[in-house]
N, C-alpha and C. Protein backbone atom coordinates (compact mmCIF):
# COMPACT_ATOMS: atom_id res chain seq x y z
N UNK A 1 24.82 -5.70 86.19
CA UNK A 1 24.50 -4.65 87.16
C UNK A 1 24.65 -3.27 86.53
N UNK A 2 25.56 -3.34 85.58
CA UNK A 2 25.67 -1.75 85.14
C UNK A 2 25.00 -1.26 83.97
N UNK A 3 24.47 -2.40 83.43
CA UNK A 3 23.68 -2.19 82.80
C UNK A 3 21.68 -1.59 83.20
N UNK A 4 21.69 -2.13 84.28
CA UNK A 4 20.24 -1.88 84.77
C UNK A 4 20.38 -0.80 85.51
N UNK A 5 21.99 -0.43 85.57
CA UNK A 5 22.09 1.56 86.50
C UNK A 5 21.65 2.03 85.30
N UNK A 6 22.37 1.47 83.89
CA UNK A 6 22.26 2.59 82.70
C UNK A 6 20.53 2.58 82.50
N UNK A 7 19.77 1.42 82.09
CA UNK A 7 18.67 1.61 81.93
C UNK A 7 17.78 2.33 83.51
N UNK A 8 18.10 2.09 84.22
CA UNK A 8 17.28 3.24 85.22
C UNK A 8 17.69 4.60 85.64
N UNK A 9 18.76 4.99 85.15
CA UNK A 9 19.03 6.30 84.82
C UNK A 9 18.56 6.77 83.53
N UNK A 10 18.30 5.90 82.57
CA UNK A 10 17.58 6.68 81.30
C UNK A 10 16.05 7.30 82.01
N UNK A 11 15.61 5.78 82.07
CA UNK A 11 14.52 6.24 82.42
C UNK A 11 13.82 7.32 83.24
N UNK A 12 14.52 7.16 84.18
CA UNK A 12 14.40 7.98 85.46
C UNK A 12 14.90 9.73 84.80
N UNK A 13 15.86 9.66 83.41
CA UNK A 13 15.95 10.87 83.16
C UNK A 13 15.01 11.45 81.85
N UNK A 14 13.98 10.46 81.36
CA UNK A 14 12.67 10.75 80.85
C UNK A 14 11.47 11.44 81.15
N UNK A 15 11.90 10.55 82.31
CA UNK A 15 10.27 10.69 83.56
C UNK A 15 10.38 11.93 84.14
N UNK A 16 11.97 13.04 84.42
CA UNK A 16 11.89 13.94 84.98
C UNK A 16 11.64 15.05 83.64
N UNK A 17 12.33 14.63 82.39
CA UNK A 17 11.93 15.17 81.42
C UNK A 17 10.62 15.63 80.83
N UNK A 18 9.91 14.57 80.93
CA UNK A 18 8.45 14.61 81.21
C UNK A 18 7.83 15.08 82.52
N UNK A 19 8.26 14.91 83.24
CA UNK A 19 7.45 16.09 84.63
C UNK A 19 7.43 17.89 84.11
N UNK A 20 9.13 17.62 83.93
CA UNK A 20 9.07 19.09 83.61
C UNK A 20 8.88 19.76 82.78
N UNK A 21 8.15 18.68 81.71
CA UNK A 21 7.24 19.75 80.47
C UNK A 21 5.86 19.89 80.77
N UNK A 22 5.73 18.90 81.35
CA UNK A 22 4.24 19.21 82.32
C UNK A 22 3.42 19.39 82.90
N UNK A 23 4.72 20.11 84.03
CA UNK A 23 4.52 21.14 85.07
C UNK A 23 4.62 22.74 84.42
N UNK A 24 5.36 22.63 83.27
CA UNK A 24 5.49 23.93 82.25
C UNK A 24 4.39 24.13 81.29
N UNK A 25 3.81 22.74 80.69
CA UNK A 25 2.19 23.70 80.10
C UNK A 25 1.11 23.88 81.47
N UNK A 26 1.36 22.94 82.15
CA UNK A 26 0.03 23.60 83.21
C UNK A 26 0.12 24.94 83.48
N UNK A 27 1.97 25.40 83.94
CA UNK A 27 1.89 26.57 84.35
C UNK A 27 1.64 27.73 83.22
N UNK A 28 1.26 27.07 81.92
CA UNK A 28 1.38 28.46 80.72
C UNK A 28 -0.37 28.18 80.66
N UNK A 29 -0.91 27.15 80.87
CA UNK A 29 -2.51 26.84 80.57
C UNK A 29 -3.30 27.24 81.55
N UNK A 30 -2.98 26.89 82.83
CA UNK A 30 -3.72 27.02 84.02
C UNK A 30 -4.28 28.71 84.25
N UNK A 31 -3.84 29.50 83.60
CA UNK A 31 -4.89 31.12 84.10
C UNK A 31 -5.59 31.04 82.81
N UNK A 32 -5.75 30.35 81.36
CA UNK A 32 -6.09 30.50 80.35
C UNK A 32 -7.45 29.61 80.95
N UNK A 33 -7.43 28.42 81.48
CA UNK A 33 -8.30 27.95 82.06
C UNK A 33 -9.36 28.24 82.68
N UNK A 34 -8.51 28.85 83.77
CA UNK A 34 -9.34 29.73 84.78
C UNK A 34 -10.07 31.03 84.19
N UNK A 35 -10.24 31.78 83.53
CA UNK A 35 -10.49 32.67 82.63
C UNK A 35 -11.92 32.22 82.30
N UNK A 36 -11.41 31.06 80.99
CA UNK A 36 -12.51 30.43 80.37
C UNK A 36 -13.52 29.56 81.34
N UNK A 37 -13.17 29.29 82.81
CA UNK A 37 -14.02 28.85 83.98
C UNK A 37 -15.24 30.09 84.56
N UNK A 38 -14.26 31.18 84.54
CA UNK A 38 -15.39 32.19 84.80
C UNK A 38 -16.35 32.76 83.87
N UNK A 39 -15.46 32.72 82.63
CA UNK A 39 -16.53 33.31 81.55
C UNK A 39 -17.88 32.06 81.04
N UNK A 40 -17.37 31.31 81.03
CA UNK A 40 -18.83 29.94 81.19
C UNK A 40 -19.29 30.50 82.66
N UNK A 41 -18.94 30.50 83.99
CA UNK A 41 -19.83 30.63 84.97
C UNK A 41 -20.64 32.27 84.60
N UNK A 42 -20.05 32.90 84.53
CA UNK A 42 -20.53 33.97 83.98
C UNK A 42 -21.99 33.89 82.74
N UNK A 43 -21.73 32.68 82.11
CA UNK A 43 -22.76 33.46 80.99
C UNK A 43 -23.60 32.53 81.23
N UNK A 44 -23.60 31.73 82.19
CA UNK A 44 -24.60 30.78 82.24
C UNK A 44 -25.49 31.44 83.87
N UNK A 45 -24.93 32.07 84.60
CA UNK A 45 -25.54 33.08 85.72
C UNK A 45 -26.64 33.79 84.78
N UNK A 46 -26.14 34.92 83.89
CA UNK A 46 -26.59 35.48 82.76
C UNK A 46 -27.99 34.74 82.20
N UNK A 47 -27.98 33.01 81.80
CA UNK A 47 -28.65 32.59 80.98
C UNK A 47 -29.90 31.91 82.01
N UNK A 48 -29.48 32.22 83.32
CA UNK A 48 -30.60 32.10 84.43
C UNK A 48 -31.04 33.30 84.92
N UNK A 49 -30.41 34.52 84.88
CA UNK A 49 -31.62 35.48 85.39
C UNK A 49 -30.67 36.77 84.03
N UNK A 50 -31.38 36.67 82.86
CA UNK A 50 -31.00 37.31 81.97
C UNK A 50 -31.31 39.11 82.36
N UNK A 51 -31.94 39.51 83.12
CA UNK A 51 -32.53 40.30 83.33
C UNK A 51 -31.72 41.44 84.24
N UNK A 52 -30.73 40.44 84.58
CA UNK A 52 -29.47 41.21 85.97
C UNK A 52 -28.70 41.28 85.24
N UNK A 53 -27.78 42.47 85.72
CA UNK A 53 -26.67 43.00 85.10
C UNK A 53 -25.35 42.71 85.36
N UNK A 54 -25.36 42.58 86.78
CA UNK A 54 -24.37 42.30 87.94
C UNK A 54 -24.64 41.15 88.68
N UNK A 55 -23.75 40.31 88.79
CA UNK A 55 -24.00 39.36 89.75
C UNK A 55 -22.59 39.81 91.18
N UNK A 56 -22.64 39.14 92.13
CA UNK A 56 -21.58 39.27 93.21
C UNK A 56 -21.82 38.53 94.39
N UNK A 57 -20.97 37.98 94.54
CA UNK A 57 -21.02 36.74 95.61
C UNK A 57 -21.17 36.89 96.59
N UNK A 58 -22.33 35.97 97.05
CA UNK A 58 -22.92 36.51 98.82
C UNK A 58 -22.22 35.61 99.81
N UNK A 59 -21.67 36.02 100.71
CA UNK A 59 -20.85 35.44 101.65
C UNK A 59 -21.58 34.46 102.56
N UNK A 60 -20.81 33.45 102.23
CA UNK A 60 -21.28 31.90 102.58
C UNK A 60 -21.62 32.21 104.06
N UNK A 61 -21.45 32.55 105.26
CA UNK A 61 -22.76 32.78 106.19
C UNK A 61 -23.84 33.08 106.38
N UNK A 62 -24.01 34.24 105.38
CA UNK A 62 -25.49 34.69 105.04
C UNK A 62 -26.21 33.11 104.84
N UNK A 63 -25.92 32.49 103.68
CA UNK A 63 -27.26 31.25 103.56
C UNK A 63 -27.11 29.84 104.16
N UNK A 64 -25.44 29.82 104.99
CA UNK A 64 -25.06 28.77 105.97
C UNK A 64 -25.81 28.34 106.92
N UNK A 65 -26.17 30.02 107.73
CA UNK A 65 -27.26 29.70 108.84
C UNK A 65 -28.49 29.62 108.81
N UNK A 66 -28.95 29.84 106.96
CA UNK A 66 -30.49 29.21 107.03
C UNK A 66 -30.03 27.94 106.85
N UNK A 67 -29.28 27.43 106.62
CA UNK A 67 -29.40 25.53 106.78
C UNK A 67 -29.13 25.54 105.26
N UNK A 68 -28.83 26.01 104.64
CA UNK A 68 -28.58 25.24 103.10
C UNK A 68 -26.96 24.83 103.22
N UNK A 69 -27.02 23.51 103.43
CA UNK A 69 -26.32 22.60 103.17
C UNK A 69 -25.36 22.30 101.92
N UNK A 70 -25.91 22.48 100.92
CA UNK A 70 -25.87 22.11 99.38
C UNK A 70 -25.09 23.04 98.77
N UNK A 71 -25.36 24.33 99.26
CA UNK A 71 -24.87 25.07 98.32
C UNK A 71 -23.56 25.73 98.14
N UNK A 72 -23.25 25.26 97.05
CA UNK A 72 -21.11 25.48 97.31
C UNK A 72 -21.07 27.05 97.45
N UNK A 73 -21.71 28.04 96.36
CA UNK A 73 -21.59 29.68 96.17
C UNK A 73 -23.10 29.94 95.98
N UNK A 74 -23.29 31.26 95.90
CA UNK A 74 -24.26 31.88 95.92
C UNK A 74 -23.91 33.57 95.32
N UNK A 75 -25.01 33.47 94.16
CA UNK A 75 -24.42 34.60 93.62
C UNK A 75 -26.10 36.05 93.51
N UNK A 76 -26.04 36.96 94.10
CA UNK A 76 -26.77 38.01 93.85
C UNK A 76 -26.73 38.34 92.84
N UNK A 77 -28.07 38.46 91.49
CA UNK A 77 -27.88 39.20 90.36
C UNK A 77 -28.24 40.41 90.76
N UNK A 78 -28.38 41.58 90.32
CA UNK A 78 -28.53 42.76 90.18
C UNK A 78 -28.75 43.84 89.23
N UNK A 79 -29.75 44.80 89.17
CA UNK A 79 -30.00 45.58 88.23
C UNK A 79 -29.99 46.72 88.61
N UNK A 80 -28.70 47.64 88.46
CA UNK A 80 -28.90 48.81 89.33
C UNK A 80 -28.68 48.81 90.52
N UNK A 81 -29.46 48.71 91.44
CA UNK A 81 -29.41 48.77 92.74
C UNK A 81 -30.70 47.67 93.47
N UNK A 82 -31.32 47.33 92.28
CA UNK A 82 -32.51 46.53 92.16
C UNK A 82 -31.87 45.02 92.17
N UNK A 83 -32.42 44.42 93.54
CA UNK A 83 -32.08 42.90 93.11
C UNK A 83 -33.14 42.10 92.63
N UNK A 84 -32.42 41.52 91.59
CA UNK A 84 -33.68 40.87 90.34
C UNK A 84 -33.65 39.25 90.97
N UNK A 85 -32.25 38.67 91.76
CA UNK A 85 -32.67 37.34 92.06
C UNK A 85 -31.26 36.28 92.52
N UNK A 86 -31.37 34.97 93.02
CA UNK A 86 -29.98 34.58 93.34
C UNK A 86 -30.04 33.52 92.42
N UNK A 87 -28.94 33.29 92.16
CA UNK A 87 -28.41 31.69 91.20
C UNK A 87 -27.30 31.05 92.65
C-alpha cells in the first residue's frame, strides 16, 4: 500500500510539473502567436485586393441582415477615402 501512495505521488508530482511548464510557454507564446495570426491575415487581405491600403472590419450586422450566413468577418479595403473592395 505504501508503496503505490509513493508511486502516485511521484507521478501525480510530474504531471503537475508538466502542467506548469505548459501553461508557462503558452503564456510566453500565445501573443507571439497572435501577432504572427494577424500579420498572415493581414498580408493575405493585401494579396486579394493589393490595391487598398487600409482594411477595417465591418460590423457583423451590416452583412448579417443580407443573409450571409457563412461569413465569420468581413473586412473593408480602402484607399484614401475610396473603397476599392471587401475580403
Amino acid at each position: 500500500m505504501n508503496s503505490m501512495v509513493k508511486i502516485g505521488g511521484t507521478l501525480f508530482g510530474f504531471s503537475a510539473i508538466a502542467a506548469l511548464l505548459l501553461a508557462g510557454t503558452n503564456q510566453v507564446t500565445s501573443p507571439v502567436i497572435e501577432q504572427l495570426n494577424i500579420k498572415a491575415s493581414n498580408e493575405a487581405r493585401i494579396a486579394v485586393l493589393p490595391e487598398a491600403k487600409d482594411f477595417k472590419q465591418v460590423d457583423k450586422s451590416a452583412y448579417a441582415s443580407a443573409g450571409a450566413k457563412t461569413a465569420m468577418e468581413v473586412y473593408e479595403g480602402a484607399n484614401g477615402s475610396d473603397t476599392v473592395g471587401y475580403t
